[in-house]
Protein backbone atom coordinates (compact mmCIF):
# COMPACT_ATOMS: atom_id res chain seq x y z
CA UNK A 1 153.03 151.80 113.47
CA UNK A 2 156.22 152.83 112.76
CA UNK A 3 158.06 150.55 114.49
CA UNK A 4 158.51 148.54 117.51
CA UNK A 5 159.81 151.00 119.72
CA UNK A 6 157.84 154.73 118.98
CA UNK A 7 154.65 155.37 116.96
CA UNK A 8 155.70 158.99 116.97
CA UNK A 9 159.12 160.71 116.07
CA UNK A 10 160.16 164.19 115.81
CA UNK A 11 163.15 165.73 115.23
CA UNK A 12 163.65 169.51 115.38
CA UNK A 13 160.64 170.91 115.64
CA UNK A 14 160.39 174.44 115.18
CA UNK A 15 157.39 176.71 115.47
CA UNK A 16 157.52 180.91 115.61
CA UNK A 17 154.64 183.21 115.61
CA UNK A 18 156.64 186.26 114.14
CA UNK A 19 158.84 186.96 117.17
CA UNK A 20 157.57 184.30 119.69
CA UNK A 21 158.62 181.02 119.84
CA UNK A 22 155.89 178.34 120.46
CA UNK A 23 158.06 175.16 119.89
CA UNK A 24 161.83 175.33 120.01
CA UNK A 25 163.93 172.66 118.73
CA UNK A 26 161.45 169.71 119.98
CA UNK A 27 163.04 166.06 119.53
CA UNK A 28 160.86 163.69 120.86
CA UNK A 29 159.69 159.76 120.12
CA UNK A 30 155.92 158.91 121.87
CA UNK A 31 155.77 155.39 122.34
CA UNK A 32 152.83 152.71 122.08
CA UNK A 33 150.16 152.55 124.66
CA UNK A 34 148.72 156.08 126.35
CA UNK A 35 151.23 159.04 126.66
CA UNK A 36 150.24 162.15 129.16
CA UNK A 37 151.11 165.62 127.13
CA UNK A 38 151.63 168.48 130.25
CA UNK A 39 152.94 171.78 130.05
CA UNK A 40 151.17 174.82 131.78
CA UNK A 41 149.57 177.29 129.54
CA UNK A 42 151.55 178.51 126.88
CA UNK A 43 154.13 175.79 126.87
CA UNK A 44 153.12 174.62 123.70
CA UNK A 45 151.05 171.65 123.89
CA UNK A 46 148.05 172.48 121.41
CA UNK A 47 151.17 173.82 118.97
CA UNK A 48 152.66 170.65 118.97
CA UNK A 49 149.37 168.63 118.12
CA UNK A 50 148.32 170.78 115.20
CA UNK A 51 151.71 170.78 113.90
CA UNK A 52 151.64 166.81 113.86
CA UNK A 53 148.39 167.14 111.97
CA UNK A 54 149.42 169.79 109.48
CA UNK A 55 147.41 172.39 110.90
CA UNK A 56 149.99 175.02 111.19
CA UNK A 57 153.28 175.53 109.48
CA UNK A 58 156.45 174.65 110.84
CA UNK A 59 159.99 176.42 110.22
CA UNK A 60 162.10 173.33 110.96
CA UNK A 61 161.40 169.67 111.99
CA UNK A 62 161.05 166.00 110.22
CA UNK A 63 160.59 162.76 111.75
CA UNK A 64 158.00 160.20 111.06
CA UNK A 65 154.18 159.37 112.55
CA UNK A 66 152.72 155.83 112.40
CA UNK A 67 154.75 155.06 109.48
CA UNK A 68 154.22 157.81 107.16
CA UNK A 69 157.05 160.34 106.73
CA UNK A 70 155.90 164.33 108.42
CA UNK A 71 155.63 166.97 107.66
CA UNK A 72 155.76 165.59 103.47
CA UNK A 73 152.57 162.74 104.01
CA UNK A 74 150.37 165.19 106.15
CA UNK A 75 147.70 164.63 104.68
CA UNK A 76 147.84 160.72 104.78
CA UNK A 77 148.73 161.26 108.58
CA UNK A 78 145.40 162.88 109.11
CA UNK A 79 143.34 160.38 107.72
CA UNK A 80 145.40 157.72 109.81
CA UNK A 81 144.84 159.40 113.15
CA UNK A 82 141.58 159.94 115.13
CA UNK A 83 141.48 163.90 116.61
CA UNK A 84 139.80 164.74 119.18
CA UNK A 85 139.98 168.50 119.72
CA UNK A 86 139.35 170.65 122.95
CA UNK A 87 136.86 173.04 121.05
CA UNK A 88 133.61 171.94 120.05
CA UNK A 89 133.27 170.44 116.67
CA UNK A 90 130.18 169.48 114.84
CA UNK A 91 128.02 171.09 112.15
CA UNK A 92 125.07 172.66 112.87
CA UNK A 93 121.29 170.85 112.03
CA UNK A 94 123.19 167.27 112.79
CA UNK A 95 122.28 165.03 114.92
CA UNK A 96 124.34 163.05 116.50
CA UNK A 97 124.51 160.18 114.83
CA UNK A 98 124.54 161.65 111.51
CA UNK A 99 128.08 163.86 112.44
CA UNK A 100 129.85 160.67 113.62
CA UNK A 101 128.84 159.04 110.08
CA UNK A 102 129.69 161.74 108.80
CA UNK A 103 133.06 161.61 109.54
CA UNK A 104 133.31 157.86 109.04
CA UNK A 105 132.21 158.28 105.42
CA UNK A 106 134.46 161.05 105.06
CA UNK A 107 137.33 158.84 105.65
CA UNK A 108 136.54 156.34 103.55
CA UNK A 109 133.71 153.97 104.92
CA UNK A 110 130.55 153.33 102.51
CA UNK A 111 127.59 154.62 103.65
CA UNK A 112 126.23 151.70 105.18
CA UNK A 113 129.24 150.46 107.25
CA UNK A 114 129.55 154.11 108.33
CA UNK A 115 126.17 154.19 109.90
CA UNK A 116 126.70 150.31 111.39
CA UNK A 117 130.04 151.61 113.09
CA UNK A 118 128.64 154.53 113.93
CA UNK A 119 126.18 153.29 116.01
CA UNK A 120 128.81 150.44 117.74
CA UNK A 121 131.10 153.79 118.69
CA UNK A 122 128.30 155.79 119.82
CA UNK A 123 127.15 152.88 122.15
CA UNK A 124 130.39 152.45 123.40
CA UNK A 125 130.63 155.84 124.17
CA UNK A 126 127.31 155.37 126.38
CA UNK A 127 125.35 157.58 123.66
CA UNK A 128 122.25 156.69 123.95
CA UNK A 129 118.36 157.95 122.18
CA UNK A 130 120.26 161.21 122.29
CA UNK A 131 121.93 160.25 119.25
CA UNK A 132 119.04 161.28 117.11
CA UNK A 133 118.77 164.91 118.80
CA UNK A 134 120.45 167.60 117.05
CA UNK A 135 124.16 168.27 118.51
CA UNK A 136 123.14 172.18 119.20
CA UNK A 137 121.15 170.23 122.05
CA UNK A 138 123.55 168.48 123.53
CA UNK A 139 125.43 169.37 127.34
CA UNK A 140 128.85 169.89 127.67
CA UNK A 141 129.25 166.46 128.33
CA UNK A 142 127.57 165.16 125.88
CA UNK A 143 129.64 167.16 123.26
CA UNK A 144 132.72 165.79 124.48
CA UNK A 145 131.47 162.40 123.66
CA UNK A 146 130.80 163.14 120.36
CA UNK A 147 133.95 164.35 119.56
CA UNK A 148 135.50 161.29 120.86
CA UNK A 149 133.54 159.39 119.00
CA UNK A 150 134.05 160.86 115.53
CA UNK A 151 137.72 160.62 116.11
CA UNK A 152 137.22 156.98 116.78
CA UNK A 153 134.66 155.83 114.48
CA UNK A 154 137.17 154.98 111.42
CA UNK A 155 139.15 152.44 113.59
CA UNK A 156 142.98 154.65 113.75
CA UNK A 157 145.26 153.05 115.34
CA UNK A 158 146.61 156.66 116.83
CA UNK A 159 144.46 158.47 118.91
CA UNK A 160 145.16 162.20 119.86
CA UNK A 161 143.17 163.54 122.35
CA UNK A 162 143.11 167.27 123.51
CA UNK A 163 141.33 167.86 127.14
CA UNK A 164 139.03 165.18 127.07
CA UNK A 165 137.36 165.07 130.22
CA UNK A 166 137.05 169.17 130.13
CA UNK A 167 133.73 170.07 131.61
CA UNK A 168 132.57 166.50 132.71
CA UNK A 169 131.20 165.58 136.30
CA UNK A 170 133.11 163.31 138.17
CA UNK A 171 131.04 159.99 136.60
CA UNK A 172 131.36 160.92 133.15
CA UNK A 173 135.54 161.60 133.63
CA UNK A 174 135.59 157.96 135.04
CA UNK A 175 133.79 156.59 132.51
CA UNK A 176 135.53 158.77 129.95
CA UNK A 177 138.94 157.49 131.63
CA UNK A 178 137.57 154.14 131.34
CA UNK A 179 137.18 154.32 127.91
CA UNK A 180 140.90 155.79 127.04
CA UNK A 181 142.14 153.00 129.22
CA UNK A 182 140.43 150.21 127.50
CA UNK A 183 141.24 151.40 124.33
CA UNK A 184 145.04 151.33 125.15
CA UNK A 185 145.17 148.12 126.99
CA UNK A 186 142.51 145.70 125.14
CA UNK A 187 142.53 147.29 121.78
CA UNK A 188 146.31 148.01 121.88
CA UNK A 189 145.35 151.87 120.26
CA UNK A 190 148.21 154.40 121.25
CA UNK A 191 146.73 157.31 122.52
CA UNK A 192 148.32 161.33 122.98
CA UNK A 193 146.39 162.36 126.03
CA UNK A 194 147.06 166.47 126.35
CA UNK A 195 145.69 167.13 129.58
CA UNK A 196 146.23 169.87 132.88
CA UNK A 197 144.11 167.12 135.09
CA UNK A 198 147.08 165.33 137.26
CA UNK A 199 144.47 162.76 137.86
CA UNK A 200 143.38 161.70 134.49
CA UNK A 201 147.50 161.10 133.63
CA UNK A 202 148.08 158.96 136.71
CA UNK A 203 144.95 157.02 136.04
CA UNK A 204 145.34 155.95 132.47
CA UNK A 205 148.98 156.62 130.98
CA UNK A 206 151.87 154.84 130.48
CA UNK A 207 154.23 157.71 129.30
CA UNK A 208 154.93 161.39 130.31
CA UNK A 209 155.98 163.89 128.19
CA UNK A 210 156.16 167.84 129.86
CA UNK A 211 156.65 170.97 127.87
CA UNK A 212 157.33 174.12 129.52
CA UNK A 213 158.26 177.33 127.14
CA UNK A 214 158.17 175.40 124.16
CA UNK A 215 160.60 172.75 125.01
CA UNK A 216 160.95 168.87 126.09
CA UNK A 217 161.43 168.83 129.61
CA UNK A 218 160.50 165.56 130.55
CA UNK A 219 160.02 162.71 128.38
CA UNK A 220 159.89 159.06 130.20
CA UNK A 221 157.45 156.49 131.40
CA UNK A 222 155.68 157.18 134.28
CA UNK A 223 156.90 154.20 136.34
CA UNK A 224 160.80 155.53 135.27
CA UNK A 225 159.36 158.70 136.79
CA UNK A 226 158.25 157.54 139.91
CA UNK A 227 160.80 155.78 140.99
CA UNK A 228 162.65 157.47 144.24
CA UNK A 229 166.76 158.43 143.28
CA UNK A 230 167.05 156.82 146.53
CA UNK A 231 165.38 153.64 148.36
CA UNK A 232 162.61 155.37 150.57
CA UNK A 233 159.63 154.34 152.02
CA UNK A 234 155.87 155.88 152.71
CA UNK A 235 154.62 156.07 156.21
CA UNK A 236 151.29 156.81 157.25
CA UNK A 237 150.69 157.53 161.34
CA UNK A 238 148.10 157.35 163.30
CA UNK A 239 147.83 160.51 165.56
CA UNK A 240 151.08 162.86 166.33
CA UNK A 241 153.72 161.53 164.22
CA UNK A 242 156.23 164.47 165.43
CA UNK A 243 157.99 161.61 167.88
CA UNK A 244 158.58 159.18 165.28
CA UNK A 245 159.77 162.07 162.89
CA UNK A 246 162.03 163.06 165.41
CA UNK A 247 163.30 159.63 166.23
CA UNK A 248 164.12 158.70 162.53
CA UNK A 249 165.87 162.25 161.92
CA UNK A 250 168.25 161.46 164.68
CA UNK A 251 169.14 157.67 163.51
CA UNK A 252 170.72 159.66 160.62
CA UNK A 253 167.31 159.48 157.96
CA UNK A 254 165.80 162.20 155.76
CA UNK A 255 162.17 162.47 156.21
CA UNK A 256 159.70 164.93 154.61
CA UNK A 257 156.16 165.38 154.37
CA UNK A 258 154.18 164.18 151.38
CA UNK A 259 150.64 166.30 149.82
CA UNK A 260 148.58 163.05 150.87
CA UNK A 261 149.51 163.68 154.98
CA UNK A 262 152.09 160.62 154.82
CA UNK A 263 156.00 161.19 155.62
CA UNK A 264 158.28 159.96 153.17
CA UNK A 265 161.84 158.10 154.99
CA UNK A 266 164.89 157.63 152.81
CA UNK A 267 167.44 155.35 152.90
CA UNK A 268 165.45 152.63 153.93
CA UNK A 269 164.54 149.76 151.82
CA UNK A 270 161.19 148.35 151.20
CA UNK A 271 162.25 145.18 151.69
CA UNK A 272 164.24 146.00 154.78
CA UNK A 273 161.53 148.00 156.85
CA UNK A 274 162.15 146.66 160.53
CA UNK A 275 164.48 150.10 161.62
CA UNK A 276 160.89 151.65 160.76
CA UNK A 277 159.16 149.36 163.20
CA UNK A 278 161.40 149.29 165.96
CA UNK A 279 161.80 153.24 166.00
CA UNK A 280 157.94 153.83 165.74
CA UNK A 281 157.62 150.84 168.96
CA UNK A 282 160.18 153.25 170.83
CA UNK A 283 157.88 156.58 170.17
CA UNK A 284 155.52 155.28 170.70
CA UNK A 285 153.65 155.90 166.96
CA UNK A 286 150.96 153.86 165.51
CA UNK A 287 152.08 152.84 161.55
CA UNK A 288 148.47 152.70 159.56
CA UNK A 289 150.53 151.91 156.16
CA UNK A 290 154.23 151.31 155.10
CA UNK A 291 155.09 151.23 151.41
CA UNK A 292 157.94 151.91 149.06
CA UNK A 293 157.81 155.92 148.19
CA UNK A 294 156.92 157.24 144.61
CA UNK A 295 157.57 160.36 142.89
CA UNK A 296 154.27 161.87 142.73
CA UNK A 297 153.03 163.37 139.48
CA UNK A 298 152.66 166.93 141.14
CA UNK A 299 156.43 167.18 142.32
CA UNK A 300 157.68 165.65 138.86
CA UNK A 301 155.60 168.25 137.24
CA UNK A 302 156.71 171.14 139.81
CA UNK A 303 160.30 170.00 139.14
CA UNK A 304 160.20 170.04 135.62
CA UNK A 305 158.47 173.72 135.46
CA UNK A 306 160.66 175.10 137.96
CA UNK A 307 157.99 176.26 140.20
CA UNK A 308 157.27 175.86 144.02
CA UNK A 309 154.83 173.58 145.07
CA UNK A 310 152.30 174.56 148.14
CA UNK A 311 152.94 172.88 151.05
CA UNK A 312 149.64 172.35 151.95
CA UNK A 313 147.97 171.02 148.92
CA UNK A 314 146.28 168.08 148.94
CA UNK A 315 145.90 165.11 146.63
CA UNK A 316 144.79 166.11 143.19
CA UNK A 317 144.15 169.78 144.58
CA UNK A 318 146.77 171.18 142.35
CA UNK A 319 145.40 173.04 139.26
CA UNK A 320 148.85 173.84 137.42
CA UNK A 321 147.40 174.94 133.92
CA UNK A 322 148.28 178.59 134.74
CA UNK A 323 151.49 177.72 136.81
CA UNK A 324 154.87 179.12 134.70
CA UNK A 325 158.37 178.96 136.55
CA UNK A 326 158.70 181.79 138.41
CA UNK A 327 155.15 182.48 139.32
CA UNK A 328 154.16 180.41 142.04
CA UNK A 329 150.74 178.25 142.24
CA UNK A 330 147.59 178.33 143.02
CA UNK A 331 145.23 175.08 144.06
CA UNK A 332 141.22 174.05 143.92
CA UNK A 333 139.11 171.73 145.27
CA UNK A 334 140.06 168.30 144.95
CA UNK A 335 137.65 166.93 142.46
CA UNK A 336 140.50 168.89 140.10
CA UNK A 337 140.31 171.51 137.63
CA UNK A 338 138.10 171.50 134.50
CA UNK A 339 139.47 174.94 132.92
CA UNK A 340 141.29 174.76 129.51
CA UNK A 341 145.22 174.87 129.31
C-alpha cells in the first residue's frame, strides 16, 4: 500500500488509438476498501485497467500503484495485483484446479503450497468436485469463478475486477457480491470493481469513480455522493399521494418523484419531520415510511453522463452500459443487465 490515504495514483494519463482518444488527461487516487469503476461503453474503463497493468502503452501519465512506481515497475505491479478479466481466461485440457495452481505457482508459490491454497480459494469460491473437470466444461458461471479465483489465489493485496458478476443468476451475483464484500471488509483487500450493474456498486463499494469520454467525471465516496445539497426527506404514501403533494408544494417545499414510487421533500430536516406529519394529517395521506433522502446511484450516474433519465424506471431497471450524453436511455427488467460494457 502506498500509503495511508490511496492505494492507487495517477497523474496524467493519456491513451490515443491513432486519432481517438480513449483516456484524456486522467488524474485520479483510488482509495482502500472497494471502489465502483462506471462509465457507459466507450468511456474508457477497460483502457484504464490494462493501462495500470501494462497491457497497453500510454502517451503520458505517472503516478504510483500499491507502492511501486507506474508505468517504470509494471511488471512488479502485475505480480502484486490479482486480475480478474471480463473475457474468459484459462488454458485448454485444465481442470480447474490445476489453472488456479497454475497461476499460484506462476507467481511464486512452490508447488505444494500452490495446490494447498488452491484448494482453500477454490472452496471459498463455492467450487466444488467440479474442480477436477476440465474448464472447457464449465457454465458461464462457473468460469467466472475461476477467474476470480486465480486472481486471488497468490494473496494480493489489490484486487481488480472487470464485470464480475457478468452472466450469473441472481444467487451466484449474491454470493459473488458476498465474496467481494468480505474480502474488503474482513480481509481489508482493496478492490477496483468495473462494473455497468448499479446494483452490484451500491451493494458492496465504498468509492465511485465515473468515466464518460475518457475522462474523470466523478471521483468520491459513495456516502459523499449521496448526500442531498439540501436537507430533504423520503416519503412513501399509502394510496393517492397527489393531496399531500399538493399540500407541501403550497407551504413553499420542492417535492419530486423518486424511481422507487416515493416523493422526495426538501427543505425539511430529518430530524425536524413534524411539518411532514401535520400536512399529511390535514390531506388526509397515510405516511408508510419517512427517511432522510439520498442521491441515488442512477441520478448521480445520469448527472455525471449528461443524459436524461426515464421517468418511469424502476429500481435497478436502468441498464446504462450503452447510455452516452446525448442519446437518451433505455431500461430492462429489474433483476439488471448482464451484457458487457
Amino acid at each position: 500500500m502506498t500509503s495511508e490515504s490511496h492505494v492507487v495514483s495517477i497523474d496524467g494519463l493519456t491513451k490515443r488509438y491513432r486519432e481517438v482518444v480513449a483516456l484524456d488527461d486522467v488524474t485520479l487516487k483510488i482509495r482502500p476498501g472497494v471502489t465502483g469503476l462506471l462509465g457507459p461503453n466507450g468511456s474508457g474503463k477497460s483502457t484504464f485497467i490494462k493501462a495500470l497493468l501494462g497491457l497497453v502503452r500510454t502517451q503520458t501519465g505517472a503516478g504510483d500503484v500499491m507502492g511501486l512506481q507506474w508505468p517504470e515497475q509494471v511488471r512488479a505491479i502485475r505480480d502484486a495485483i490479482g486480475y480478474s478479466p471480463e473475457d474468459d481466461c484459462y488454458i485448454a485440457g485444465l481442470t480447474g484446479i490445476e489453472s488456479v495452481a497454475l497461476m499460484a505457482e506462476l507467481s511464486g508459490l512452490p508447488r505444494i503450497e500452490a495446490l494447498r491454497r488452491s484448494h482453500e480459494i477454490l472452496d471459498f469460491c463455492d467450487v466444488g468436485e467440479e474442480r477436477y473437470r476440465e474448464v472447457e466444461s464449465y457454465s458461464t458461471g462457473m468460469r467466472q469463478k475461476l477467474k476470480f479465483a486465480q486472481a486471488l489465489v497468490h494473496d494480493p493485496d489489490l484486487l481488480i475486477l472487470d464485470e464480475p458478476t457478468t452472466g450469473l443468476d441472481p444467487k451466484q451475483r449474491r454470493s459473488m457480491l458476498d465474496r467481494i464484500r468480505t474480502l474488503g471488509q474482513r480481509h481489508g483487500k482493496s478492490i477496483l470493481l468495473s462494473t455497468h450493474i448499479l446494483h452490484d456498486v451500491r451493494a458492496v463499494c465504498d468509492h465511485v469513480i465515473i468515466l464518460v469520454g475518457g475522462t474523470v467525471r466523478v471521483s468520491d465516496s459513495l456516502a459523499n455522493l449521496s448526500r442531498p445539497a439540501e436537507p430533504s426527506v423520503q416519503v412513501g404514501v399509502q394510496g393517492d399521494p397527489s393531496l399531500l403533494v399538493r399540500d407541501l408544494q403550497n407551504a413553499g417545499h420542492e417535492v419530486s418523484a423518486t424511481i422507487d414510487g416515493r416523493w422526495k421533500v426538501g427543505g425539511i430536516d430529518p430530524n425536524d419531520s413534524a411539518a411532514i406529519w401535520q400536512t399529511a394529517g390535514q390531506s388526509g395521506a397515510a405516511i408508510s415510511r419517512l427517511e432522510p433522502a439520498r442521491n441515488s446511484l442512477e441520478q448521480i450516474f445520469f448527472a455525471a453522463t449528461g443524459a436524461t433519465m426515464p421517468i418511469d424506471a424502476e429500481p435497478g431497471s436502468v441498464d446504462f452500459a450503452a447510455t452516452v450524453s446525448g442519446q437518451g436511455t433505455t431500461t430492462k427488467g429489474t433483476g439488471g443487465s448482464d451484457g458487457a460494457s
